[in-house]
N, C-alpha and C. Protein backbone atom coordinates (compact mmCIF):
# COMPACT_ATOMS: atom_id res chain seq x y z
N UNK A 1 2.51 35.29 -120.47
CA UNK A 1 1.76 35.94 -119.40
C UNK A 1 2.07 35.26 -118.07
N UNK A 2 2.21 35.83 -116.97
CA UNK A 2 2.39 35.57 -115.58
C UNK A 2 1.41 35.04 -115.24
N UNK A 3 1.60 34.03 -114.21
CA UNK A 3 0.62 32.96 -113.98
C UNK A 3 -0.54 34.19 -112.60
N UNK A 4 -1.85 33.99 -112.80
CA UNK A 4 -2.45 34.46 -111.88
C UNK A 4 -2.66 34.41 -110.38
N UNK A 5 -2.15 35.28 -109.77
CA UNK A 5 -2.51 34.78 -108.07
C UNK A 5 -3.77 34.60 -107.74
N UNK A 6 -4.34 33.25 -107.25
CA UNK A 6 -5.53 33.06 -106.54
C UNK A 6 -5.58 33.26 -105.08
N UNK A 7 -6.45 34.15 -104.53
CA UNK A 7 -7.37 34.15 -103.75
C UNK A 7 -8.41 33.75 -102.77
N UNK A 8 -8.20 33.58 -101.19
CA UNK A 8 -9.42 32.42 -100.68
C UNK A 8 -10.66 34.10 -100.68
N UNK A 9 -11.63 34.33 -101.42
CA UNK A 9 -12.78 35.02 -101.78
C UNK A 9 -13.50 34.66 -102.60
N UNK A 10 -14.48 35.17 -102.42
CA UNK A 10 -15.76 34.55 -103.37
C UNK A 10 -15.72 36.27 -103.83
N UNK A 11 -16.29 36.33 -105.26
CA UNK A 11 -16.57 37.62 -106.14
C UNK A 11 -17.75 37.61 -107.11
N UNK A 12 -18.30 39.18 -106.96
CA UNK A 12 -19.66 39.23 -107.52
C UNK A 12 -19.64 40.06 -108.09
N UNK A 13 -20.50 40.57 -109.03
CA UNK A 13 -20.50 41.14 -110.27
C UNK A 13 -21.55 42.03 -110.17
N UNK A 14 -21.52 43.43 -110.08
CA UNK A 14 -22.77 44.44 -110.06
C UNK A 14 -22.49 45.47 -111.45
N UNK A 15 -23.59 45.60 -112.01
CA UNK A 15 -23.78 46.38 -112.94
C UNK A 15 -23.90 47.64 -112.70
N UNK A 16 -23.07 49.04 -113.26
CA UNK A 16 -23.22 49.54 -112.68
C UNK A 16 -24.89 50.28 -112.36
N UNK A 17 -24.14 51.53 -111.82
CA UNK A 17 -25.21 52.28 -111.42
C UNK A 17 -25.71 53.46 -112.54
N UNK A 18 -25.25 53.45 -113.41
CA UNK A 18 -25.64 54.64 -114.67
C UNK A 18 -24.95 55.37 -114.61
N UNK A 19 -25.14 56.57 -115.26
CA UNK A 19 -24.51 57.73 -115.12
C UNK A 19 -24.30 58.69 -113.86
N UNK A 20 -25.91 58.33 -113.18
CA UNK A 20 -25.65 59.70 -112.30
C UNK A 20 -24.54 59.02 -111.29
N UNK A 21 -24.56 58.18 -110.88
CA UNK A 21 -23.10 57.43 -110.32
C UNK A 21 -22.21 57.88 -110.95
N UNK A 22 -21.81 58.34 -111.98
CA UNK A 22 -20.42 58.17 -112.62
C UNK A 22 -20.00 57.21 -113.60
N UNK A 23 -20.60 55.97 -113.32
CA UNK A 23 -20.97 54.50 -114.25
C UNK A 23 -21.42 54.42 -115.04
N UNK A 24 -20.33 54.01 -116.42
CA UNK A 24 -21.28 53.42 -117.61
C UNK A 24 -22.16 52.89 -116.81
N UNK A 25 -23.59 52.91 -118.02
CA UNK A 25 -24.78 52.02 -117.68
C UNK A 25 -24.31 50.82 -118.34
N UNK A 26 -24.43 49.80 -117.97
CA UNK A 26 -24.28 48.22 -118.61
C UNK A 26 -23.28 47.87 -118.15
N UNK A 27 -21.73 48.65 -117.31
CA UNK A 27 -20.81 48.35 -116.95
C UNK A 27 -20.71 47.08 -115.82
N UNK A 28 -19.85 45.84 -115.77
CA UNK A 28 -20.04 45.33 -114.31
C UNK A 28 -18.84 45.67 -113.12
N UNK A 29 -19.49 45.89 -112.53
CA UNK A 29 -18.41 45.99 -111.08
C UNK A 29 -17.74 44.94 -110.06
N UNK A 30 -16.70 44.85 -109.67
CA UNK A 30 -16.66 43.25 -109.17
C UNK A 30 -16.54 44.03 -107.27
N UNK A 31 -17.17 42.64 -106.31
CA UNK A 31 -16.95 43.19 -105.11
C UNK A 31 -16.08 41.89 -104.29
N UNK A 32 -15.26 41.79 -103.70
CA UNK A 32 -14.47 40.45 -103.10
C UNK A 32 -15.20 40.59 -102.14
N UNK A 33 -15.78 39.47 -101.56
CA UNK A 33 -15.94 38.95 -100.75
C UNK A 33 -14.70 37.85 -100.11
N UNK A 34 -14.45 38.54 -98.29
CA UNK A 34 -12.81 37.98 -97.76
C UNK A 34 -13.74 37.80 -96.83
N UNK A 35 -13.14 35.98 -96.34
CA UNK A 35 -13.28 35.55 -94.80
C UNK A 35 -13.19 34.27 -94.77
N UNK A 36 -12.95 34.08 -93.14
CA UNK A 36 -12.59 32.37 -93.36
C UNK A 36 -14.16 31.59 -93.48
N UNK A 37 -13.36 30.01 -93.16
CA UNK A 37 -14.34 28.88 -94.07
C UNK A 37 -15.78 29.26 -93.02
N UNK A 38 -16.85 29.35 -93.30
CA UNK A 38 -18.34 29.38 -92.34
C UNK A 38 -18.50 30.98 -92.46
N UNK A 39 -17.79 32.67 -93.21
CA UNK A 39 -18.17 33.39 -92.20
C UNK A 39 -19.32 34.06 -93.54
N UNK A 40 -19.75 33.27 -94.79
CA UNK A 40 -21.31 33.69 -95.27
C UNK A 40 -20.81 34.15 -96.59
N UNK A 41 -19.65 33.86 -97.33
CA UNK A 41 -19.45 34.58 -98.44
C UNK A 41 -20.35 33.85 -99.19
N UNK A 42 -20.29 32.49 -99.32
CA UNK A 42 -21.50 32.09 -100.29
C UNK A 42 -22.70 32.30 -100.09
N UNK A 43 -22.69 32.16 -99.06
CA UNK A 43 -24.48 32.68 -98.28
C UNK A 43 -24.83 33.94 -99.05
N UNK A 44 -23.95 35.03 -98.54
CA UNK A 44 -24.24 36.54 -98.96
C UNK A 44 -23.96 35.98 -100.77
N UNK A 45 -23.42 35.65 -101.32
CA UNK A 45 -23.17 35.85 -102.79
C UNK A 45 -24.52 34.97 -103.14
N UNK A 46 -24.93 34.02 -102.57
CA UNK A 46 -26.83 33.06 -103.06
C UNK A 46 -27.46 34.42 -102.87
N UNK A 47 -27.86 35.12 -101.82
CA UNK A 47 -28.62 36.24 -101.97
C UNK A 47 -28.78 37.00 -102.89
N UNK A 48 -27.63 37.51 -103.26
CA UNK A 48 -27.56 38.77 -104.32
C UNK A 48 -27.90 38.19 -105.53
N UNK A 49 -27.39 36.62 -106.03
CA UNK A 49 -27.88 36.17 -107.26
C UNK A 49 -29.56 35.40 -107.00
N UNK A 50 -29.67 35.62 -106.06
CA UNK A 50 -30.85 35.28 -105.88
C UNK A 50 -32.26 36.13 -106.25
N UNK A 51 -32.14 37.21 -105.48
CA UNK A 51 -32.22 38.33 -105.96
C UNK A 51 -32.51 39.23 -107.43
N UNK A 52 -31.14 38.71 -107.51
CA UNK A 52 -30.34 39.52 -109.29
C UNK A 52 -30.36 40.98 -109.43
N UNK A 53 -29.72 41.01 -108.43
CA UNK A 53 -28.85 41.92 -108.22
C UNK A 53 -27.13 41.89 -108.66
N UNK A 54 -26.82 41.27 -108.53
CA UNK A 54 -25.68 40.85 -109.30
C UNK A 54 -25.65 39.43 -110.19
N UNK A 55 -24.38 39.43 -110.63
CA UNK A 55 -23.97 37.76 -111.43
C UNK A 55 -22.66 37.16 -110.81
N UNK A 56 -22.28 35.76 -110.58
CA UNK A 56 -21.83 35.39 -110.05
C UNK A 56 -20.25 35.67 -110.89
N UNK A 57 -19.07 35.88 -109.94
CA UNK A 57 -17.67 35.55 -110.90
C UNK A 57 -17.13 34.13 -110.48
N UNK A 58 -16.85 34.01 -109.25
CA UNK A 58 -16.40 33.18 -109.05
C UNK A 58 -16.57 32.71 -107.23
N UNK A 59 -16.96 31.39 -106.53
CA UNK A 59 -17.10 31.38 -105.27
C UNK A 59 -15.76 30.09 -104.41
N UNK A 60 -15.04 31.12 -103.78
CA UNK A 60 -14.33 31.00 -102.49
C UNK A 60 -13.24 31.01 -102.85
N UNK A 61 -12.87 30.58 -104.38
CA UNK A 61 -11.49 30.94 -105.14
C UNK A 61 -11.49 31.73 -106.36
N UNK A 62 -10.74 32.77 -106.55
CA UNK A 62 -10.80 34.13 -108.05
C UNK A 62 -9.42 34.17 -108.34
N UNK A 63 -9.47 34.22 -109.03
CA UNK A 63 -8.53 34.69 -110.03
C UNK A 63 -7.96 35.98 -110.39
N UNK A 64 -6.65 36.72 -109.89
CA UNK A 64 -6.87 38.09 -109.71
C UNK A 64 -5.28 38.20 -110.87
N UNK A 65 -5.64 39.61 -111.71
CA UNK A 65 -4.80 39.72 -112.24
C UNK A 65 -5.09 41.51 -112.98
N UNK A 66 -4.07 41.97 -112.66
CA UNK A 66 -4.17 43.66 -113.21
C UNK A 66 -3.20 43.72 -114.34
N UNK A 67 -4.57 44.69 -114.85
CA UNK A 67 -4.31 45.17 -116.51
C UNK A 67 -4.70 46.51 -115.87
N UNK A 68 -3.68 47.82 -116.80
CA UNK A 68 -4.00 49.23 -117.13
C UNK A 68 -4.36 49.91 -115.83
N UNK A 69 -3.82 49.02 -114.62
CA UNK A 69 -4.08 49.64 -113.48
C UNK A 69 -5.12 49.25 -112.64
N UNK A 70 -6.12 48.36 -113.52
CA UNK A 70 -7.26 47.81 -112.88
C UNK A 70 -7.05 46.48 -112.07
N UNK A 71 -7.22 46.10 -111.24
CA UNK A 71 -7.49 44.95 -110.55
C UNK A 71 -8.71 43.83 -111.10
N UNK A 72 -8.22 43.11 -112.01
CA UNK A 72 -9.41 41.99 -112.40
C UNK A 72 -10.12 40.75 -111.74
N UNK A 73 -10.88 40.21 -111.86
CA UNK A 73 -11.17 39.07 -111.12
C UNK A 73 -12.09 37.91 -112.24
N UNK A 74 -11.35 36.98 -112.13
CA UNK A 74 -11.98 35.87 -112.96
C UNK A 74 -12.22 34.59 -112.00
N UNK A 75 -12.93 33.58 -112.44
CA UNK A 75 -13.04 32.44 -111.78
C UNK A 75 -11.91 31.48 -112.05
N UNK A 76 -11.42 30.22 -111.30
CA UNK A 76 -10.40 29.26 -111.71
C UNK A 76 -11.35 28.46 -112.71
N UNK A 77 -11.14 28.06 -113.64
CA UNK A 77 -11.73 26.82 -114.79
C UNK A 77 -12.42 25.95 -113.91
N UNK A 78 -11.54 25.54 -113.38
CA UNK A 78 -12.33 24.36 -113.07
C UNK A 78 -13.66 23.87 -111.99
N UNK A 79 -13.83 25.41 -111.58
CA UNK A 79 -15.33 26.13 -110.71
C UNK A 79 -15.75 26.93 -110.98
N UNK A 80 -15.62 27.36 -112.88
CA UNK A 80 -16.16 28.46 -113.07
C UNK A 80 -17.68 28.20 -113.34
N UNK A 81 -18.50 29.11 -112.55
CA UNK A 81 -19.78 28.92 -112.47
C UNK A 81 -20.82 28.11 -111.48
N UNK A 82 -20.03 27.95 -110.48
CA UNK A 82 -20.36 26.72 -109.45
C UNK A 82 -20.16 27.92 -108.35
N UNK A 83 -21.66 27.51 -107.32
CA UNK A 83 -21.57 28.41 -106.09
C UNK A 83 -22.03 26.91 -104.89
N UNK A 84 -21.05 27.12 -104.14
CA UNK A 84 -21.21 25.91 -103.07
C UNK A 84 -22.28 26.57 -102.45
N UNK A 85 -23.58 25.85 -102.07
CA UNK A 85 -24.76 25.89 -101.52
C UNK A 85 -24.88 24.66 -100.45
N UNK A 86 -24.68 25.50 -99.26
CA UNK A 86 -24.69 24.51 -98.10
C UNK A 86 -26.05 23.75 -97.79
N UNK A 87 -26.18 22.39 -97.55
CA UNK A 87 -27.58 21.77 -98.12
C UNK A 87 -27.91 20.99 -99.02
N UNK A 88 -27.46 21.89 -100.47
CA UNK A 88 -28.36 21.24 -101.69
C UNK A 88 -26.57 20.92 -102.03
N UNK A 89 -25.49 21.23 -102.19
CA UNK A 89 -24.49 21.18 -102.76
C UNK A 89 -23.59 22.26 -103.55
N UNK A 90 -22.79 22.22 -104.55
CA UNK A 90 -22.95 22.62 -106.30
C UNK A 90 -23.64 22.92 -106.52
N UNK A 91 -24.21 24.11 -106.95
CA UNK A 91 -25.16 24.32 -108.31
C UNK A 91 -24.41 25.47 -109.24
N UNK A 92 -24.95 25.31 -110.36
CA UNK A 92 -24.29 25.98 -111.56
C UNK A 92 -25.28 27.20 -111.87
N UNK A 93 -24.60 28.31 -112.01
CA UNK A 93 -24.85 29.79 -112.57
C UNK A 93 -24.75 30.09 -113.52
N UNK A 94 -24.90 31.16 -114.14
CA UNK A 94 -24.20 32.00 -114.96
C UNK A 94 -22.99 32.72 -114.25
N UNK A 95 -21.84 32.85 -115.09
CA UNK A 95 -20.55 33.55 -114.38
C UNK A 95 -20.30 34.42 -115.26
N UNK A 96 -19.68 35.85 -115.02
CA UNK A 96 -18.61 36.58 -115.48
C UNK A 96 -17.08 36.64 -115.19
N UNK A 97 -16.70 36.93 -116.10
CA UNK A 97 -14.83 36.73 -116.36
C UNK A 97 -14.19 38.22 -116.38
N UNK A 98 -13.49 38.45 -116.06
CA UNK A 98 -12.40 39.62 -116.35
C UNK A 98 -13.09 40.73 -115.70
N UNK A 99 -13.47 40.96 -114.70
CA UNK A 99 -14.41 41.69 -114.00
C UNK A 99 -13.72 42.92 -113.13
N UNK A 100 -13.58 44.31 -113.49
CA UNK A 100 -12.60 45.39 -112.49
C UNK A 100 -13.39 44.95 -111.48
N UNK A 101 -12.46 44.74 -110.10
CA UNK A 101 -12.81 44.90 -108.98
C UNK A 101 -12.55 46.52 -107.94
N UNK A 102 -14.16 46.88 -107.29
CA UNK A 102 -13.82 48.09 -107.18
C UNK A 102 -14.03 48.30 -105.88
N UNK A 103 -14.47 47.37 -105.14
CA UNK A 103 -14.31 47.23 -103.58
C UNK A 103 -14.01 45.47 -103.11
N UNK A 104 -13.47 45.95 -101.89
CA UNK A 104 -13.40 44.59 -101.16
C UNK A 104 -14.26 44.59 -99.83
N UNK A 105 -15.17 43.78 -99.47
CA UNK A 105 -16.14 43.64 -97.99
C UNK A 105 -15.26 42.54 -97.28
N UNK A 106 -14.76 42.65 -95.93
CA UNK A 106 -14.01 41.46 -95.19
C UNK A 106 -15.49 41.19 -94.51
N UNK A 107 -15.57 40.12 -94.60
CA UNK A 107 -17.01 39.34 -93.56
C UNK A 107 -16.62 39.00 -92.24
N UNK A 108 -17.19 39.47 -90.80
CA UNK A 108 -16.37 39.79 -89.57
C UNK A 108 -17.56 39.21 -88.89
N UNK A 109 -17.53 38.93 -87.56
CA UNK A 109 -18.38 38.83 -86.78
C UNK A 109 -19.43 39.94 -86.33
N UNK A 110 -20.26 39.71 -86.12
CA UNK A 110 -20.94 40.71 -85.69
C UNK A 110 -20.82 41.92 -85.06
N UNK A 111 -20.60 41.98 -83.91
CA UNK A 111 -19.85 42.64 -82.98
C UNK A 111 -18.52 43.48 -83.47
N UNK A 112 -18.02 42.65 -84.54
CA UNK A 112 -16.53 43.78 -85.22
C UNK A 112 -17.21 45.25 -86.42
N UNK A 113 -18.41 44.89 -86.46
CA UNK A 113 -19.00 46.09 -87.54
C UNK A 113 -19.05 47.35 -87.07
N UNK A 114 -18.30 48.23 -86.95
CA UNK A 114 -18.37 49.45 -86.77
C UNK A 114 -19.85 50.35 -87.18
N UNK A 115 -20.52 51.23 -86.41
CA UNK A 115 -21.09 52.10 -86.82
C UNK A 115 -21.17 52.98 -87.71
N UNK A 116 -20.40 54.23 -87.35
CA UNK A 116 -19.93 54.77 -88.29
C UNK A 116 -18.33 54.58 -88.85
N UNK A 117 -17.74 54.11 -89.52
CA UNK A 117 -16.54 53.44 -89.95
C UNK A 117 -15.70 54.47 -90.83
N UNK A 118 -14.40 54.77 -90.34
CA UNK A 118 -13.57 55.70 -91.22
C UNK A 118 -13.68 54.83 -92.83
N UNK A 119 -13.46 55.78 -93.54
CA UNK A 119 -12.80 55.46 -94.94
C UNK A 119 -12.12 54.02 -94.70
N UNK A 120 -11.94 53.00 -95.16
CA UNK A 120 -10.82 52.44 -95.70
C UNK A 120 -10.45 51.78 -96.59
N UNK A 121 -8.63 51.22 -96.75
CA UNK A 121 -8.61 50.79 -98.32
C UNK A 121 -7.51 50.10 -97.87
N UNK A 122 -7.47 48.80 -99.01
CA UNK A 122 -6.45 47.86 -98.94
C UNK A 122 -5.72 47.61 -99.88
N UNK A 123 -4.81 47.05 -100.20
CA UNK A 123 -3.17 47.57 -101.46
C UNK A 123 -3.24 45.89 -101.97
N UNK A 124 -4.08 45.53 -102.87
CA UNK A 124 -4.26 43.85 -103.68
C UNK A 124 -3.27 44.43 -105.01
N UNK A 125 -2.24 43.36 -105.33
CA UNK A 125 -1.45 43.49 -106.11
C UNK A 125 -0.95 44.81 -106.82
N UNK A 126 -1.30 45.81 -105.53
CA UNK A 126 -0.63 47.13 -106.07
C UNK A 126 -1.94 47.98 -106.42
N UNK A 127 -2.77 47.79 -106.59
CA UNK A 127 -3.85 48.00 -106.71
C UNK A 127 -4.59 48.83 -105.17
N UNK A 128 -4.96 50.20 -104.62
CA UNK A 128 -5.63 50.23 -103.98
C UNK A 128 -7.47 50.52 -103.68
N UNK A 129 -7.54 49.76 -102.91
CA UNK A 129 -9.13 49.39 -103.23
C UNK A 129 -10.28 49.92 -102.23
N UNK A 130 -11.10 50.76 -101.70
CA UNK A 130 -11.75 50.81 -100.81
C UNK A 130 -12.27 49.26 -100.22
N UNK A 131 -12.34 49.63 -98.91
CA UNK A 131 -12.82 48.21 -97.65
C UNK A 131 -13.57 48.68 -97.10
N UNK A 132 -14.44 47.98 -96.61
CA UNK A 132 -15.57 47.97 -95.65
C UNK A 132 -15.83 46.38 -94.69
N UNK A 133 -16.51 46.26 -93.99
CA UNK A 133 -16.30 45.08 -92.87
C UNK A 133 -18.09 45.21 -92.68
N UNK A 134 -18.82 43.75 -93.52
CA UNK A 134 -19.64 43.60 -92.57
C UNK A 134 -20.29 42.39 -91.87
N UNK A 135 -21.47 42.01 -91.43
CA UNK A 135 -21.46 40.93 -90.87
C UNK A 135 -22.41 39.76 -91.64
N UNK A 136 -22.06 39.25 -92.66
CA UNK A 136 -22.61 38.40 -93.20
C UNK A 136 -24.28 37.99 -93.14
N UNK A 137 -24.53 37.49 -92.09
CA UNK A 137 -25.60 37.16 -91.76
C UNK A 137 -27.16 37.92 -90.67
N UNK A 138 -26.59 39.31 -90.99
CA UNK A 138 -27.46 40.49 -91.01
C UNK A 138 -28.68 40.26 -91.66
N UNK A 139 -29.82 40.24 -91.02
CA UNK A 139 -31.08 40.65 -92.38
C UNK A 139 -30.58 41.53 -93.42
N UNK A 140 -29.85 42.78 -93.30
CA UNK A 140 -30.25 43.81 -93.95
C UNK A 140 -28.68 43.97 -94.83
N UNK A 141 -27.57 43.08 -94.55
CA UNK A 141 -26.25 42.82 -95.11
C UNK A 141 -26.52 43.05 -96.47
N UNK A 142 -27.28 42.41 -97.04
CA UNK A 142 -27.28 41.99 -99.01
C UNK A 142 -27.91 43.96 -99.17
N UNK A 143 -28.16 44.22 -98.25
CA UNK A 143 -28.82 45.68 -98.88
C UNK A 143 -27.55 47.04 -99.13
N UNK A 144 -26.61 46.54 -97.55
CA UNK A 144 -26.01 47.19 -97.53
C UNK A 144 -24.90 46.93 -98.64
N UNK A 145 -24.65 45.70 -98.62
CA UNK A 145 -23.98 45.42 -100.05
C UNK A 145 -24.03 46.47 -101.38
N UNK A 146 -25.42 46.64 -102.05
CA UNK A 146 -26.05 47.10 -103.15
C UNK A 146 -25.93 48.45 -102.87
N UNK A 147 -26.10 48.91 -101.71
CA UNK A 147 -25.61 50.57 -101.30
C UNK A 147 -24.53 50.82 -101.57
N UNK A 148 -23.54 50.00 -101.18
CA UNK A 148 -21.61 50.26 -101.07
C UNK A 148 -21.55 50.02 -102.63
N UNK A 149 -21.98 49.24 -103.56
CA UNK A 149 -21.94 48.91 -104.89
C UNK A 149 -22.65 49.85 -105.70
N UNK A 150 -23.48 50.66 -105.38
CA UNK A 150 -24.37 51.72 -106.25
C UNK A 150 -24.10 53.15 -105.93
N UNK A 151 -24.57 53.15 -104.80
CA UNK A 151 -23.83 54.71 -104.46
C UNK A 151 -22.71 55.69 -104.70
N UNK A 152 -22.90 56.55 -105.00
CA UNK A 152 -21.63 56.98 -104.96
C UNK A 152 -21.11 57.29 -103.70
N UNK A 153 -20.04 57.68 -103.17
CA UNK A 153 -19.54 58.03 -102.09
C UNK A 153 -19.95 59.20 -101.29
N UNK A 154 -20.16 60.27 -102.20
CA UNK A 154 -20.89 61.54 -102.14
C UNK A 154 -22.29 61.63 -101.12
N UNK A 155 -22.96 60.00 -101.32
CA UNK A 155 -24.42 59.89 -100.76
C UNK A 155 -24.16 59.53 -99.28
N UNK A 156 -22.67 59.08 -99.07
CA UNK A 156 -22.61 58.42 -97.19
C UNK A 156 -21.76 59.43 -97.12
N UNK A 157 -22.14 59.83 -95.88
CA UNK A 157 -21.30 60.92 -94.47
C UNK A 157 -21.13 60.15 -93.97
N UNK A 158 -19.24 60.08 -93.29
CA UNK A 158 -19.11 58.96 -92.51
C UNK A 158 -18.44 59.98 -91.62
C-alpha cells in the first residue's frame, strides 16, 4: 500500500443526517477543517465535541487516503485521539478512523466570509469535494458547521 499523504487540518466526524438527507442513519461524515497555526480549527473542533455533535478524527494533522473513489481521513498514530487545547494542553478523546470526507471548511478571517457564497469545490487527491469559508470564531460558526454537515443542499438557496 502507498504511503498516506498528510495534511496540515484538523477533521471531524458527523453522523449522518438519516434518511430524509439521503444518509444512512448511523453513517459518519468527515469535515476538514484548513487554516494556518491560530485561525480556530481546534477551537471550532472542542466545540462540536463538546457539544457532541460530532467525534473527533484527528487534530491539525489527518491522514488522507482514497478508496472506491472516496476520500478518507484517519488520524497519524501517534496523535490519534489527542485534541491540542490551548490552556489546559493535550487531552484525549474518543477518535474515529477511515472516515469519507464530504466537505472541506477553509477557516478565513472574518471579513473574507462571503454572504451569500457561490457553490464551491476543491480537487484533494482527485477527489472533488464541496468548500465553504468560515470564520472560526463566530458565536454562531459551530451552528453553521452542523447546517453544512446535515442539510441537504436542496435546504440553502445560494
Amino acid at each position: 500500500m502507498a504511503s498516506q499523504p498528510l495534511i496540515h487540518a484538523t477533521c471531524l466526524a458527523f453522523e449522518g443526517a438519516g434518511e430524509s438527507a439521503g444518509d444512512p442513519a448511523g453513517q459518519r461524515f468527515g469535515v476538514l477543517l484548513r487554516g494556518p497555526s491560530g485561525s480556530g480549527k481546534s477551537d471550532l473542533a472542542l466545540r462540536a465535541l463538546h457539544e457532541g455533535c460530532a467525534r473527533l478524527v484527528s487534530d491539525d494533522q489527518t491522514l488522507l487516503v482514497v478508496r472506491d473513489e472516496q476520500l478518507l481521513a484517519s488520524p497519524p498514530p501517534t496523535i490519534a485521539g489527542l485534541l491540542e487545547v490551548r490552556g489546559l494542553g493535550l487531552v484525549s478523546f474518543p477518535f474515529c478512523e477511515q472516515v469519507p470526507v464530504t466537505l472541506v471548511v477553509d477557516l478565513v478571517r472574518q471579513g473574507e466570509v462571503e454572504r451569500l457564497p457561490e457553490p464551491a469545490q476543491v480537487d484533494i487527491l482527485g477527489v472533488t469535494l464541496p468548500k465553504i469559508s468560515l470564520y472560526s470564531f463566530e458565536a454562531s460558526t459551530l451552528a453553521k458547521l452542523v447546517l453544512a454537515m446535515t442539510r441537504p443542499d436542496s435546504d440553502i438557496d445560494r
